[in-house]
C-alpha atoms as a PDB file:
ATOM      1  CA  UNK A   1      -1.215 -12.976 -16.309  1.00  0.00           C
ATOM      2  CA  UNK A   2      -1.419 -10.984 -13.170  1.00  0.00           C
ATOM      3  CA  UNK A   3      -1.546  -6.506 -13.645  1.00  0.00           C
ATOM      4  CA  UNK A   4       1.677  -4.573 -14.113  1.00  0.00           C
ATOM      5  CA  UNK A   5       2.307  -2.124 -11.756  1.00  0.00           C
ATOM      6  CA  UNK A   6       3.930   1.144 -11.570  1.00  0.00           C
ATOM      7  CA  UNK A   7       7.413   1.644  -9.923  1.00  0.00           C
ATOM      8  CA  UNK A   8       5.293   4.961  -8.469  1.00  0.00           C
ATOM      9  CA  UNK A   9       2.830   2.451  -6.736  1.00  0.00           C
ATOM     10  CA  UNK A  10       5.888   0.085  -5.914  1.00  0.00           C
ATOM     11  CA  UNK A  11       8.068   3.032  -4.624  1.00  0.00           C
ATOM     12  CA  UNK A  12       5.215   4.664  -2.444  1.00  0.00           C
ATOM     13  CA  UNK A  13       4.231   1.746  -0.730  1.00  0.00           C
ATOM     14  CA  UNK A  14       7.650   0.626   0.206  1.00  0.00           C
ATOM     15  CA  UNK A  15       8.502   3.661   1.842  1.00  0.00           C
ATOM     16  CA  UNK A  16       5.303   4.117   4.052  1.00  0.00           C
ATOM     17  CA  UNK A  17       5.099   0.206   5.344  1.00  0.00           C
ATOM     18  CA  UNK A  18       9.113   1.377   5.852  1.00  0.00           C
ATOM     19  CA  UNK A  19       8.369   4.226   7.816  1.00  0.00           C
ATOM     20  CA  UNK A  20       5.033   2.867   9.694  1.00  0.00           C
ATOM     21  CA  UNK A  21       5.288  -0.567   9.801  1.00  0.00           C
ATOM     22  CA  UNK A  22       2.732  -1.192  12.724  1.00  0.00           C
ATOM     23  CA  UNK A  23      -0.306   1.207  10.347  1.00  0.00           C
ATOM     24  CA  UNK A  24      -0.611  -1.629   7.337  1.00  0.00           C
ATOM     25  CA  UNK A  25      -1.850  -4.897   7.625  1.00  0.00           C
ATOM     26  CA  UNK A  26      -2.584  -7.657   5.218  1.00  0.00           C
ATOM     27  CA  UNK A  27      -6.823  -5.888   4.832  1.00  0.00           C
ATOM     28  CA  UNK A  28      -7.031  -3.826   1.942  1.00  0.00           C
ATOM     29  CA  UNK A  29     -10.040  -2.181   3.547  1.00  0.00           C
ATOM     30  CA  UNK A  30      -7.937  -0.743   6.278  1.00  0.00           C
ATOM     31  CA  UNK A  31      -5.034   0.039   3.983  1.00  0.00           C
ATOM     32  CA  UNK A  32      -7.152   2.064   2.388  1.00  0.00           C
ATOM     33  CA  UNK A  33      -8.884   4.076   5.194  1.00  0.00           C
ATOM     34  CA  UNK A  34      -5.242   4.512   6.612  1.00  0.00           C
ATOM     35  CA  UNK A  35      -4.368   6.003   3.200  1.00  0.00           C
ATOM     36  CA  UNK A  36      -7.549   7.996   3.457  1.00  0.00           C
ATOM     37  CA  UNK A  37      -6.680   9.639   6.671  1.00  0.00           C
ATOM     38  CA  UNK A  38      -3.015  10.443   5.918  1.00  0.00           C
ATOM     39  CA  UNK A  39      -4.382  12.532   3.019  1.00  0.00           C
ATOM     40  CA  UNK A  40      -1.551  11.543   0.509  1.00  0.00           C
ATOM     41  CA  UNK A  41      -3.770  11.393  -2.464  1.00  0.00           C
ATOM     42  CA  UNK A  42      -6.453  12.992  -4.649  1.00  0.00           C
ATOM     43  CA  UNK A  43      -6.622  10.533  -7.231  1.00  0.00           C
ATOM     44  CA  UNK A  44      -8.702   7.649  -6.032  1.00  0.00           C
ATOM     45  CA  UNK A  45      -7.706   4.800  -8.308  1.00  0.00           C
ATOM     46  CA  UNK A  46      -3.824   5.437  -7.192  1.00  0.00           C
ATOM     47  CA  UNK A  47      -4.847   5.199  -3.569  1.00  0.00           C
ATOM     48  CA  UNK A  48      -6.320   2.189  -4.164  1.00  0.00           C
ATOM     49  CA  UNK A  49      -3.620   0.693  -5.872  1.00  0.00           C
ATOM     50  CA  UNK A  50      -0.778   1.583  -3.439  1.00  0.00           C
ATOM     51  CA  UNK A  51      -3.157   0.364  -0.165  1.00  0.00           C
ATOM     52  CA  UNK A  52      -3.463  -3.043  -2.431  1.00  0.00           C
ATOM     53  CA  UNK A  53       0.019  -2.845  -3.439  1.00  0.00           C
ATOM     54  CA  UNK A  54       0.919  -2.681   0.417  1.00  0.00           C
ATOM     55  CA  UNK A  55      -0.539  -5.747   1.294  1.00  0.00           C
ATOM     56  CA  UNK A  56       1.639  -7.951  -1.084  1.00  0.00           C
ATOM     57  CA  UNK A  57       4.422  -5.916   0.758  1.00  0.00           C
ATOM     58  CA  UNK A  58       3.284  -6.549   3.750  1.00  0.00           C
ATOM     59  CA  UNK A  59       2.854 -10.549   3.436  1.00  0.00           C
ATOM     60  CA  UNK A  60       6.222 -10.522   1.697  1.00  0.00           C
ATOM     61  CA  UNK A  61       8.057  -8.773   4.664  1.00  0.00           C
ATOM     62  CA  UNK A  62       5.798 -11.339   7.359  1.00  0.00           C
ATOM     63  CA  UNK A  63       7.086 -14.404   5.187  1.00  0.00           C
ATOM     64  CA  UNK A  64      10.781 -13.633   5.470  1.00  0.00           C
END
């Protein structure tokens, strides 16, 4: 069985790929810097979940 996420992680990444579509890519790495730079969060483990929550959203929006 896979990890549950939050609807907080779920929520927050929806809305930034939604609002900056050409930032995220499918590399968590780079999610993560991204994330980094915008200064959105102080808590490292929820960064890292939303920049690895973005690439699933990410792949699902390239597959439809």
């Amino acid at each position: 069985m896979g990890r549950v996420r939050t609807k907080m992680v779920k929520s927050i990444s929806k809305k930034l790929v939604d609002n900056n579509p050409e930032k995220f890519s499918t590399d968590f790495e780079k999610n993560k810097k991204i994330l980094e730079e915008m200064q959105l969060f102080t808590d490292k483990p929820v960064r890292n979940k939303v920049a690895g929550y973005i690439v699933t959203v990410v792949e699902k929006s390239k597959a439809e």
